[in-house]
Protein backbone atom coordinates (compact mmCIF):
# COMPACT_ATOMS: atom_id res chain seq x y z
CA UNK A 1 -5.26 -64.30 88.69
CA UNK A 2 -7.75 -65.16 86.54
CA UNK A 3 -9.64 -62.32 86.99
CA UNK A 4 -6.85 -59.93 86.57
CA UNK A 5 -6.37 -61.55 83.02
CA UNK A 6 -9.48 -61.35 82.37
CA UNK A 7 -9.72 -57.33 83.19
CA UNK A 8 -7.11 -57.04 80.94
CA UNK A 9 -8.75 -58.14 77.91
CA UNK A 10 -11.56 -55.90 78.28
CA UNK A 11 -9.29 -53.37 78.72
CA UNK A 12 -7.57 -53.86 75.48
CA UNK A 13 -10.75 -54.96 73.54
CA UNK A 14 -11.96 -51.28 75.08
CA UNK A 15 -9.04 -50.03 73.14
CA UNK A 16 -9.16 -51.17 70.12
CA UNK A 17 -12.92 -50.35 70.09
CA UNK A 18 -12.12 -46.57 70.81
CA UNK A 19 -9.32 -46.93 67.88
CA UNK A 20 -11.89 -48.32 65.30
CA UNK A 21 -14.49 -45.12 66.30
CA UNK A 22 -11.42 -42.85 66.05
CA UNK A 23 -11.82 -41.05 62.65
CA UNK A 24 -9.13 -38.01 63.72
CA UNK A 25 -5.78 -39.85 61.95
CA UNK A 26 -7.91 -40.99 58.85
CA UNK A 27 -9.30 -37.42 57.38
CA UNK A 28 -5.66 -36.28 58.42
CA UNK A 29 -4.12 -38.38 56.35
CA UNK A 30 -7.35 -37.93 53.39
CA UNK A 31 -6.26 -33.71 53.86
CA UNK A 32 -2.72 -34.23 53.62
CA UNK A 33 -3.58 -36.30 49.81
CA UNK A 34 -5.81 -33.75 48.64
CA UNK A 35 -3.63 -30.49 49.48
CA UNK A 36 -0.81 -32.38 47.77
CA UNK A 37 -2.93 -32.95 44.54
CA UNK A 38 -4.86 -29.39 44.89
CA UNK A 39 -1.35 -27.44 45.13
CA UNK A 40 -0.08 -29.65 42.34
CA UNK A 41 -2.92 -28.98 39.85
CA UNK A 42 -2.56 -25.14 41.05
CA UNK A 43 1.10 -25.26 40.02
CA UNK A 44 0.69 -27.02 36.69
CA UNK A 45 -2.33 -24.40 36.13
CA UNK A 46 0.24 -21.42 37.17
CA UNK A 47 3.33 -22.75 34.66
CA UNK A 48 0.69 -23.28 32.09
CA UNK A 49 -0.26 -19.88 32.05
CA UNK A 50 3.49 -19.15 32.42
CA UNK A 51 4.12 -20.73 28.75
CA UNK A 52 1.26 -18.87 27.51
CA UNK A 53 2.47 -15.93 28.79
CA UNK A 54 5.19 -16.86 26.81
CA UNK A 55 3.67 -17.98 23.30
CA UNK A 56 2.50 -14.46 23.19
CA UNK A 57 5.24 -12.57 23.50
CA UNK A 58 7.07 -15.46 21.00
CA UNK A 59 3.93 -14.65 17.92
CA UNK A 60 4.36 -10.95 18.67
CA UNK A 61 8.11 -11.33 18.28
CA UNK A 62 7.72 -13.64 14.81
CA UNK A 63 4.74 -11.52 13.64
CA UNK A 64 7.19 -8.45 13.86
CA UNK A 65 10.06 -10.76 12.46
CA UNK A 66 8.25 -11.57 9.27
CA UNK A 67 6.83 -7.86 8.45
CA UNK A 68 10.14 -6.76 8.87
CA UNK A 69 11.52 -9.32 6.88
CA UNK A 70 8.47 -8.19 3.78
CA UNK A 71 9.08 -4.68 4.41
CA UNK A 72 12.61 -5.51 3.08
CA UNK A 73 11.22 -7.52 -0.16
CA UNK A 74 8.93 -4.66 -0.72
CA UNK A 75 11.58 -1.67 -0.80
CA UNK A 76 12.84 -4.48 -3.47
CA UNK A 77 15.81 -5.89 -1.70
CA UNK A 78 16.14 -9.62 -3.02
CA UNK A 79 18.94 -10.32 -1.40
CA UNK A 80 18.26 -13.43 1.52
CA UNK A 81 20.75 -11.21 3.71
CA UNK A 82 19.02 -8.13 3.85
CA UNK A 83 15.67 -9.76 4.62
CA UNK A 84 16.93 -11.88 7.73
CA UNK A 85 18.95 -9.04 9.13
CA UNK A 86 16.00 -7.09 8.72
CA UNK A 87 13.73 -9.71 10.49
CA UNK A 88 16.24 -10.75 12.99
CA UNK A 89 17.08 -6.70 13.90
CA UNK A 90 12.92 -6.57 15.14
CA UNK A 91 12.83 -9.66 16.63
CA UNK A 92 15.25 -8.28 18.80
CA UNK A 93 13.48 -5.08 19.54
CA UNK A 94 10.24 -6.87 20.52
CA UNK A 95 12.54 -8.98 23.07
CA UNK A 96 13.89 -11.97 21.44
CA UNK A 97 17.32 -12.97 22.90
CA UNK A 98 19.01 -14.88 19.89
CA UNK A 99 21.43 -17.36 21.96
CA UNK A 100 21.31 -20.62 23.07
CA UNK A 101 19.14 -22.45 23.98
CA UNK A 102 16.80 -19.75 21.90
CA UNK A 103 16.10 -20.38 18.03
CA UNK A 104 15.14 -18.17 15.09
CA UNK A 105 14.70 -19.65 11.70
CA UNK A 106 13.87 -17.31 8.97
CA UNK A 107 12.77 -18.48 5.64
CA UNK A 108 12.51 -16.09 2.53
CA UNK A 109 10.90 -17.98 0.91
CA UNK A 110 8.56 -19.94 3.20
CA UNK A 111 9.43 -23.75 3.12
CA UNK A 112 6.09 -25.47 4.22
CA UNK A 113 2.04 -24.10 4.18
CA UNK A 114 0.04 -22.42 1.91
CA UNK A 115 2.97 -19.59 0.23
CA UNK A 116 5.94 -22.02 0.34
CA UNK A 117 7.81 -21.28 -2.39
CA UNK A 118 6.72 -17.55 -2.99
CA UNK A 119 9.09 -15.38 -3.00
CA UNK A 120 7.44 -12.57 -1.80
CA UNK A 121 6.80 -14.31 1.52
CA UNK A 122 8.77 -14.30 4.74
CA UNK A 123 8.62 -16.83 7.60
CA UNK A 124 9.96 -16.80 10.90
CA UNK A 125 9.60 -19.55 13.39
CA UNK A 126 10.78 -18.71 17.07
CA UNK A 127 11.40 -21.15 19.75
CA UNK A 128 12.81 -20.79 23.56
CA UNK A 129 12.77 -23.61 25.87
CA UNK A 130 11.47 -23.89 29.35
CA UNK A 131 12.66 -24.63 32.82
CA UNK A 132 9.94 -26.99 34.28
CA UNK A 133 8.76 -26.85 37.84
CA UNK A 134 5.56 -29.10 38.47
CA UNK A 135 5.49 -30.51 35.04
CA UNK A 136 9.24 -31.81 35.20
CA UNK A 137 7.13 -34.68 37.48
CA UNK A 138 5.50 -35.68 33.51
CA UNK A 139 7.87 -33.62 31.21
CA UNK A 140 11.37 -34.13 29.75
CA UNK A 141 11.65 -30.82 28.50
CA UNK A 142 9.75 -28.55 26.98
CA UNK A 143 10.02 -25.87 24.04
CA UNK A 144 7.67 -23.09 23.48
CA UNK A 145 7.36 -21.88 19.72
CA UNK A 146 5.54 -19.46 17.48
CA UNK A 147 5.50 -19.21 13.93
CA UNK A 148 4.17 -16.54 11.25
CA UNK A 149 4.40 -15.93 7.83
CA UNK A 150 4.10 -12.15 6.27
CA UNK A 151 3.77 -11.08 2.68
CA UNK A 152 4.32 -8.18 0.46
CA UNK A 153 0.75 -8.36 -1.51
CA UNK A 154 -1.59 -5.05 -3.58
CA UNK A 155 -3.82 -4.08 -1.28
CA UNK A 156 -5.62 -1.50 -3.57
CA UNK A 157 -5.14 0.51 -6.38
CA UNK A 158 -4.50 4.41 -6.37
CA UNK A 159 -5.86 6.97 -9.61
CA UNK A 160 -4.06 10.33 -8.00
CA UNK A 161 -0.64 10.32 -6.36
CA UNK A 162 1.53 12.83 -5.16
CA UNK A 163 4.81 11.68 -5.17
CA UNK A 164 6.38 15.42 -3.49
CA UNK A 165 8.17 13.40 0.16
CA UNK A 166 7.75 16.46 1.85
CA UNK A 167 5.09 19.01 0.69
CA UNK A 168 2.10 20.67 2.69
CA UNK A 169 -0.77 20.43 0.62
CA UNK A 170 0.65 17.64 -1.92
CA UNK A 171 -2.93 17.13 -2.70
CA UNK A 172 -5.58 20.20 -2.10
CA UNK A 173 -8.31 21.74 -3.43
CA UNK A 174 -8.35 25.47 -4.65
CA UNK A 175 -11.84 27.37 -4.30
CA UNK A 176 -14.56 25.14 -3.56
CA UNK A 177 -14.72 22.08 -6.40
CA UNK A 178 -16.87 19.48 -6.25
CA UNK A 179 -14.24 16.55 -6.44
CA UNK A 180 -16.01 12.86 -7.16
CA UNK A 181 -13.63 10.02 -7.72
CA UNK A 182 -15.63 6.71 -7.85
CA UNK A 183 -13.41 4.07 -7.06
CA UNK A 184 -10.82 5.57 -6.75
CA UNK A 185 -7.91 6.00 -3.88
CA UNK A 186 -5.79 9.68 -3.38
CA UNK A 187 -2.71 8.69 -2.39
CA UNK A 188 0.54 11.25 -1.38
CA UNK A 189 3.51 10.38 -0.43
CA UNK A 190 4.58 13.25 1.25
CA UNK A 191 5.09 12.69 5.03
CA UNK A 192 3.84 16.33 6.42
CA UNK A 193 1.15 16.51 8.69
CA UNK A 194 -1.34 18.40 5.95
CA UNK A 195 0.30 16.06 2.82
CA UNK A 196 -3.77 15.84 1.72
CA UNK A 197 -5.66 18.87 2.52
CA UNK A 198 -9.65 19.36 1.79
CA UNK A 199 -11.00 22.83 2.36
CA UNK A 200 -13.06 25.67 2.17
CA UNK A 201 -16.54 24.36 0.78
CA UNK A 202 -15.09 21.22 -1.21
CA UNK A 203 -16.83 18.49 -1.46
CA UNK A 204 -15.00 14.95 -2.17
CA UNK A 205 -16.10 11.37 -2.53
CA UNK A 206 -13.71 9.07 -3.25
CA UNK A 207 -13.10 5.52 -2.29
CA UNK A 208 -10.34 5.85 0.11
CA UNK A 209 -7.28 8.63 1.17
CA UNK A 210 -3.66 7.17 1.60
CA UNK A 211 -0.55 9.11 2.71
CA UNK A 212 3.01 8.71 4.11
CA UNK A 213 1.91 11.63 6.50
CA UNK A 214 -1.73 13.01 7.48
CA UNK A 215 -4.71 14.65 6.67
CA UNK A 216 -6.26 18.10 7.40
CA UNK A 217 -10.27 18.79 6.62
CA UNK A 218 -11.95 21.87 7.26
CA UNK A 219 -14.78 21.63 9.03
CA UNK A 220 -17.13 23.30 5.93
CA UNK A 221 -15.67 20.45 3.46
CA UNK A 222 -17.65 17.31 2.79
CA UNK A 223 -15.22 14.28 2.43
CA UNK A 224 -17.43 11.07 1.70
CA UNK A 225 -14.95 7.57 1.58
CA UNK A 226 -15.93 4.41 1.36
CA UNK A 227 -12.83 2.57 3.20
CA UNK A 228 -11.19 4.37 6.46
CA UNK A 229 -7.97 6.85 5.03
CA UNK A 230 -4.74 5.40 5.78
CA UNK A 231 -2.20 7.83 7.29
CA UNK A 232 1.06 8.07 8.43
CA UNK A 233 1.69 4.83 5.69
CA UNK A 234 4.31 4.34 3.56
CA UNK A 235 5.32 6.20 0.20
CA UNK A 236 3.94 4.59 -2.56
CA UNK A 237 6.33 3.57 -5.69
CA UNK A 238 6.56 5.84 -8.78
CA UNK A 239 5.18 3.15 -11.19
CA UNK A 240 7.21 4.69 -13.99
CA UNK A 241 10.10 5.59 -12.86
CA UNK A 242 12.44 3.00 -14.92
CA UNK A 243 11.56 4.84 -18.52
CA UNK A 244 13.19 6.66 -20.00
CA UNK A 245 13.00 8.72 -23.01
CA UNK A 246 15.72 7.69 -25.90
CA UNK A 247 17.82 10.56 -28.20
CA UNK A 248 15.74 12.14 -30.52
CA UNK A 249 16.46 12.85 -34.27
CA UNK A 250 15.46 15.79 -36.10
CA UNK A 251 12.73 17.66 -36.33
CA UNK A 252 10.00 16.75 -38.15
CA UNK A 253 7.51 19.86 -37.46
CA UNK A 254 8.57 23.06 -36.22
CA UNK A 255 6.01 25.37 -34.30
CA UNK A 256 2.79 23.33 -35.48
CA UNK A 257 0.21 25.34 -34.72
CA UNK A 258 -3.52 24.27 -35.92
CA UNK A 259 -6.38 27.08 -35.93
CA UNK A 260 -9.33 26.90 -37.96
CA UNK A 261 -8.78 24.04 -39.74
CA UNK A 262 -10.30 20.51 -40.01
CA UNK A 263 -7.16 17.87 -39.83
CA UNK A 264 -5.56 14.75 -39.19
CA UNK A 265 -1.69 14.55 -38.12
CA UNK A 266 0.31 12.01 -37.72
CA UNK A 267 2.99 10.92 -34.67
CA UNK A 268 6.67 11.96 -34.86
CA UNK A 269 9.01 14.78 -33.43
CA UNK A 270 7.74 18.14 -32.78
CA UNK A 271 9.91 20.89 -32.45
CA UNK A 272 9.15 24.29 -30.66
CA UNK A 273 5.73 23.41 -29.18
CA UNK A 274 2.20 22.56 -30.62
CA UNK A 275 -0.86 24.60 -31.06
CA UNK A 276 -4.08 23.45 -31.20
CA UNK A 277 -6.00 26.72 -31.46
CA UNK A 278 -9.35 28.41 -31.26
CA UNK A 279 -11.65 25.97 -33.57
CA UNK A 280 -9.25 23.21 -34.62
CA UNK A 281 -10.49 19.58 -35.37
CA UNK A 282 -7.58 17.74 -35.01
CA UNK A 283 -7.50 13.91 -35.46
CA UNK A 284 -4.22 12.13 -34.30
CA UNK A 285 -3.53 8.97 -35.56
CA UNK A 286 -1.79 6.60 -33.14
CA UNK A 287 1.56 6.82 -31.85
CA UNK A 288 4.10 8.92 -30.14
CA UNK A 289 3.93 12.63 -30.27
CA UNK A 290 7.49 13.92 -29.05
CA UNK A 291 7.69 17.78 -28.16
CA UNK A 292 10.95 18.74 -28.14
CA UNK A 293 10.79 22.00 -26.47
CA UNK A 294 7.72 23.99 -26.23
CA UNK A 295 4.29 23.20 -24.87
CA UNK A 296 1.00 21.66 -25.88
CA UNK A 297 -1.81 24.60 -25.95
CA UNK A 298 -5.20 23.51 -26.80
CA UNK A 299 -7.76 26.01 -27.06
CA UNK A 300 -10.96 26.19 -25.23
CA UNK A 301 -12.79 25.77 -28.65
CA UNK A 302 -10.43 22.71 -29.76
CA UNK A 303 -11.46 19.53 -30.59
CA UNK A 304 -9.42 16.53 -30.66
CA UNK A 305 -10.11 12.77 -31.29
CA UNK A 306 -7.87 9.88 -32.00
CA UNK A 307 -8.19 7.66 -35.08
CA UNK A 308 -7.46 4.32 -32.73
CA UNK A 309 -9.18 1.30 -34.55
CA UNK A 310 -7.54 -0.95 -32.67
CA UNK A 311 -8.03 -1.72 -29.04
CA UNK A 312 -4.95 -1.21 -28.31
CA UNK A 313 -4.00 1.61 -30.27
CA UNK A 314 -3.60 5.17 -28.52
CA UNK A 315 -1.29 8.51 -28.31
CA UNK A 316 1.38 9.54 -25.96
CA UNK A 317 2.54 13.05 -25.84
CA UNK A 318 6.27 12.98 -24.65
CA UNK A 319 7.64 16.61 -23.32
CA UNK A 320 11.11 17.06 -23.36
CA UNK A 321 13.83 19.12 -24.39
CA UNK A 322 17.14 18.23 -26.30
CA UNK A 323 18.56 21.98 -25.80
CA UNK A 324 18.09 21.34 -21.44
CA UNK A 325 15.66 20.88 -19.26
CA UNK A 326 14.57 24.51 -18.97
CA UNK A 327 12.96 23.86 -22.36
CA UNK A 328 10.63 21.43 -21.15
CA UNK A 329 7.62 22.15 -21.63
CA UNK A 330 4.25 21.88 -20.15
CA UNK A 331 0.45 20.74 -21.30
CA UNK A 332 -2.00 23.34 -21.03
CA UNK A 333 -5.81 22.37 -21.58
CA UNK A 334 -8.24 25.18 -21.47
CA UNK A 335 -11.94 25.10 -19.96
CA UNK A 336 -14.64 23.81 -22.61
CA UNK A 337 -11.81 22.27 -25.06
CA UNK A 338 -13.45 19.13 -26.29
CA UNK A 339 -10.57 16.46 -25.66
CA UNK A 340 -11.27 12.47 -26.13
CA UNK A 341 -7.80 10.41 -26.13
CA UNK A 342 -6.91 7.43 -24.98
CA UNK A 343 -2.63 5.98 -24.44
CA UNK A 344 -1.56 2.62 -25.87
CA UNK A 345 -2.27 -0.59 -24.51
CA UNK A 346 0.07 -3.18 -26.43
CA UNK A 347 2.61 -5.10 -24.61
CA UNK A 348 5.32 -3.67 -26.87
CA UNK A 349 4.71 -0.14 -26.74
CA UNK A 350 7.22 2.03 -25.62
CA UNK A 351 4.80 4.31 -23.23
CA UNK A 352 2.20 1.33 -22.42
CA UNK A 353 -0.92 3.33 -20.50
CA UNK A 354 0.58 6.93 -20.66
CA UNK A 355 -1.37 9.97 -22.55
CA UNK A 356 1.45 12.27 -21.26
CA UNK A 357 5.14 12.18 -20.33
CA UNK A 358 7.02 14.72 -19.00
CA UNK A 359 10.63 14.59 -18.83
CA UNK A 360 12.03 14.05 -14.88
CA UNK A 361 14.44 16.56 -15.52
CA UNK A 362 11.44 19.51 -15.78
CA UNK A 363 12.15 22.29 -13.50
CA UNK A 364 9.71 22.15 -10.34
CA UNK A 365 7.67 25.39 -9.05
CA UNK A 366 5.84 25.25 -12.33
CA UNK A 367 2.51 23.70 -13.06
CA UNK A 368 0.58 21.58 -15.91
CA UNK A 369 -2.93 22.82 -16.60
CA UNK A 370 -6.00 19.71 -17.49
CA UNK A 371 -8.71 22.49 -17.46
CA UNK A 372 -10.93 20.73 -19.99
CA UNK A 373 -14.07 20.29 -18.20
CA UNK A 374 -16.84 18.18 -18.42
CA UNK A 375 -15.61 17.49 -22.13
CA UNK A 376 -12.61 16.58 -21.52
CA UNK A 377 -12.24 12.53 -21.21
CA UNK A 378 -8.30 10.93 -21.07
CA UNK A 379 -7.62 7.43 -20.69
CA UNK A 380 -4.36 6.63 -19.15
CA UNK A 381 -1.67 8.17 -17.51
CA UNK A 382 -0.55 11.32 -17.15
CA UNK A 383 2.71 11.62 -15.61
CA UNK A 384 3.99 14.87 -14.48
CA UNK A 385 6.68 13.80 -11.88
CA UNK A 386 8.41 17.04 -11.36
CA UNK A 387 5.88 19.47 -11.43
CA UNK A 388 2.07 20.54 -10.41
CA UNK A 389 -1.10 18.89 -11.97
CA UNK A 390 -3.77 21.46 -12.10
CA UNK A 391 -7.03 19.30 -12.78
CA UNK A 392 -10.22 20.00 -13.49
CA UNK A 393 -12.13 17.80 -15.54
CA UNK A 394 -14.38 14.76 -15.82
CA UNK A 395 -14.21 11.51 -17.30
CA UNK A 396 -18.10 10.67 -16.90
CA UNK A 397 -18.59 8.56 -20.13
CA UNK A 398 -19.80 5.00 -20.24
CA UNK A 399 -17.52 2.11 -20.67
CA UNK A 400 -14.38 0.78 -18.97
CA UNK A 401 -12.56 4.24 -17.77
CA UNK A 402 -8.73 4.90 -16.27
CA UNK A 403 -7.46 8.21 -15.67
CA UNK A 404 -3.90 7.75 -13.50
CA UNK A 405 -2.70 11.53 -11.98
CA UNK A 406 0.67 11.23 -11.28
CA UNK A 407 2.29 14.29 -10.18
CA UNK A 408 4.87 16.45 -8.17
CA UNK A 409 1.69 17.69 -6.56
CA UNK A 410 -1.77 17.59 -7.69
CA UNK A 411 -4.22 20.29 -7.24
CA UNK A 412 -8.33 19.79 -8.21
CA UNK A 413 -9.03 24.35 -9.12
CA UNK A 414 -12.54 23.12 -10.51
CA UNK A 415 -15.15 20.58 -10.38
CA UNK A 416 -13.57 17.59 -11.20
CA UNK A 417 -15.46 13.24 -11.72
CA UNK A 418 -13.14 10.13 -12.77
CA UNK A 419 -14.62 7.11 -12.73
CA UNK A 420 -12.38 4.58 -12.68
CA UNK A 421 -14.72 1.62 -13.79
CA UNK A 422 -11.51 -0.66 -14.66
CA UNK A 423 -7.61 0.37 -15.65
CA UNK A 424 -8.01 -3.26 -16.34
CA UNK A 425 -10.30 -3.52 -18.30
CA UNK A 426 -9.26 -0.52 -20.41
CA UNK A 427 -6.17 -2.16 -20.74
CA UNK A 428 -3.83 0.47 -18.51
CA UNK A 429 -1.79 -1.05 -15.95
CA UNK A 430 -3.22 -0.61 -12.26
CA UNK A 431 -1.22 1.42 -10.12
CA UNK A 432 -1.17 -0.37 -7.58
CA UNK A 433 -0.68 0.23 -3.20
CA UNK A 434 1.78 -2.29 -2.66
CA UNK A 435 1.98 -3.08 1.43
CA UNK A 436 2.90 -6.06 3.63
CA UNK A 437 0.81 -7.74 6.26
CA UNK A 438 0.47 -11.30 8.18
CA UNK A 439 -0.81 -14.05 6.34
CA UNK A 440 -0.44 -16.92 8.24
């Protein structure tokens, strides 16, 4: 009995030796732990990349919210309404569902960061929350956002534009002209795939090429720029489009016409055109000069000056006609006239920074002829809005320079050098590409 007892302790003491070397149940249980806590980090790592999946597609939403949005304060709509409907219209075409539990919040103008309180600004902040698989074990809830803030800002400035919508050729080159505009940009509105055309031998260095449609070179031109062109872009705004040109009186001169002669004239309304012919020294003294009817001829052996003391003294030759616009007439500069004028400057004046006006009303399909050459130096704009600027003349003297082309269309027939050293400077207002991008 005793020894039966005794057998079956060592059995048992056998046994529990065996369990203590049995290792089998222990790295079973050690596996089971660490495949719980591997597939755990794997799913947190897979919904993370889930909600960053999602924060991308939020920002590109808001990004396209907000530029929206500035697009509408740039085309000059004020209005909170138009700017939201705006933003909240491409939100929705990059994928943004506006319903609950989703949020949009669009702020014109932004209410926190660096352009709170400009009104020129648009922010959009965009925010859908998540369903939470893994993470619900260490999350509440969760709500993925994006914010961005776009504003309507000058992103350069412009000496030539074409304001034609539609035109081939807006901008072009006749023969082969040797075209260098130093700082400057060429911009046309027109959306046709040849709006700016360079060709034959030409040969143009300017600072940049913008248009609301594209570009065609030749492959004999030379086209030097020092920024990329911009195509395809939008239309840039006709900087003086709000003036106007008020009733006119009576006639002061009739049929001026100046040959031969050494002489200074004075501002005021002329009637039936101006001539400055073959050997005139003219001297203008500052003001207005308001053709009603007729055009401006200068000769090739004119010579004209202004008698501008003052800094901000200048001339402005307004075209127009009180008898219809099919009397309004056009400015014709011939090659080798010697022409130096600058336009006004004050705040008050009635044609701030413009040499020449032309009445809107002009009929189109006819052109304005700046043949002057080398000699030939104007400060300011000229402003031809309804008709073709023919150009071909230089600005090259020293100083602060700003020669604005503003035209229907503008052609360069001959060799042609502005350099635009500073419209600022020279007191001429800038005319300026106005765009929209993301600032924050």
């Amino acid at each position: 009995m005793g020894r039966r007892k005794f057998s079956r302790y060592q059995t048992l003491l056998s046994a529990i030796r065996r369990l203590r070397r049995d290792r089998g149940g222990a790295i079973l249980v050690t596996y089971t732990l660490l495949m719980t806590g591997l597939l755990g980090t794997t799913g947190l790592a897979i919904e993370t990349g889930l909600w960053y999946t999602v924060k991308r597609n939020l920002q590109t939403q808001a990004d396209a919210a907000a530029l929206s949005g500035a697009f509408e304060r740039r085309k000059g709509h004020p209005d909170y309404a138009d700017v939201s409907a705006a933003a909240l219209l491409e939100a929705g075409r990059n994928g943004f569902v506006a319903a609950a539990p989703n949020t949009i919040t669009i702020s014109n103008p932004p209410t926190n960061g660096p352009y709170a309180g400009d009104d020129s600004a648009v922010q959009v902040i965009v925010s859908a929350p998540q369903s939470l698989l893994f993470s619900s074990f260490f999350l509440n809830g969760l709500a993925v956002s994006a914010q961005s803030v776009a504003a309507v800002e000058t992103t350069g400035t412009a000496c030539v534009l074409a304001l034609d919508p539609s035109a081939s050729s807006a901008i072009q080159n006749q023969g082969n002209p040797t075209i260098a505009m130093d700082g400057c940009v060429l911009a046309a509105n027109s959306t046709d795939s040849a709006a700016i055309t360079v060709s034959g031998s030409a040969v143009l260095d300017a600072k940049s090429l913008w248009t609301a449609g594209n570009i065609t070179i030749s492959n004999s031109a030379t086209v030097t720029l020092d920024d990329p062109p911009i195509v395809n872009a939008w239309a840039i705004d006709d900087p003086y489009e709000a003036i106007t040109i008020l009733a006119l009186g009576a006639c002061d001169y009739n049929s001026a016409s100046y040959s031969n002669v050494t002489q200074t004239i004075d501002p005021g309304i002329y009637c039936d055109g101006i001539n400055f012919g073959a050997n005139a020294i003219i001297t203008l003294n500052p003001g207005t000069y308001y053709v009603d009817r007729g055009d401006v001829t200068i000769a090739a052996t004119a010579y004209l000056r202004c008698s501008c003391p003052d800094p901000e003294d200048g001339v402005t030759f307004v075209m127009t006609s009180s008898t219809g616009p099919g009397n309004i007439g056009a400015v014709v500069i011939n090659g080798g006239a010697d022409v130096v004028l600058r336009a006004p400057t004050g705040e008050f004046d009635d044609y701030k920074g413009m040499l020449v006006y032309q009445d809107r009303r002009a009929p189109p399909g006819q052109s304005v002829k700046f043949n002057g050459g080398s000699s030939m130096l104007l400060t300011g704009a000229i402003y031809i809005p309804n008709q073709t600027v023919e150009w071909s003349g230089g600005n090259a003297a020293a100083g602060a320079t700003c020669t604005q082309i503003i035209g229907r269309e503008v052609k360069f027939v001959g060799n042609s050098q502005i350099y635009n050293t500073g419209c600022e400077t020279a007191g001429i207002e800038p005319l300026e590409i106005v765009g929209v991008r993301v600032v924050q």
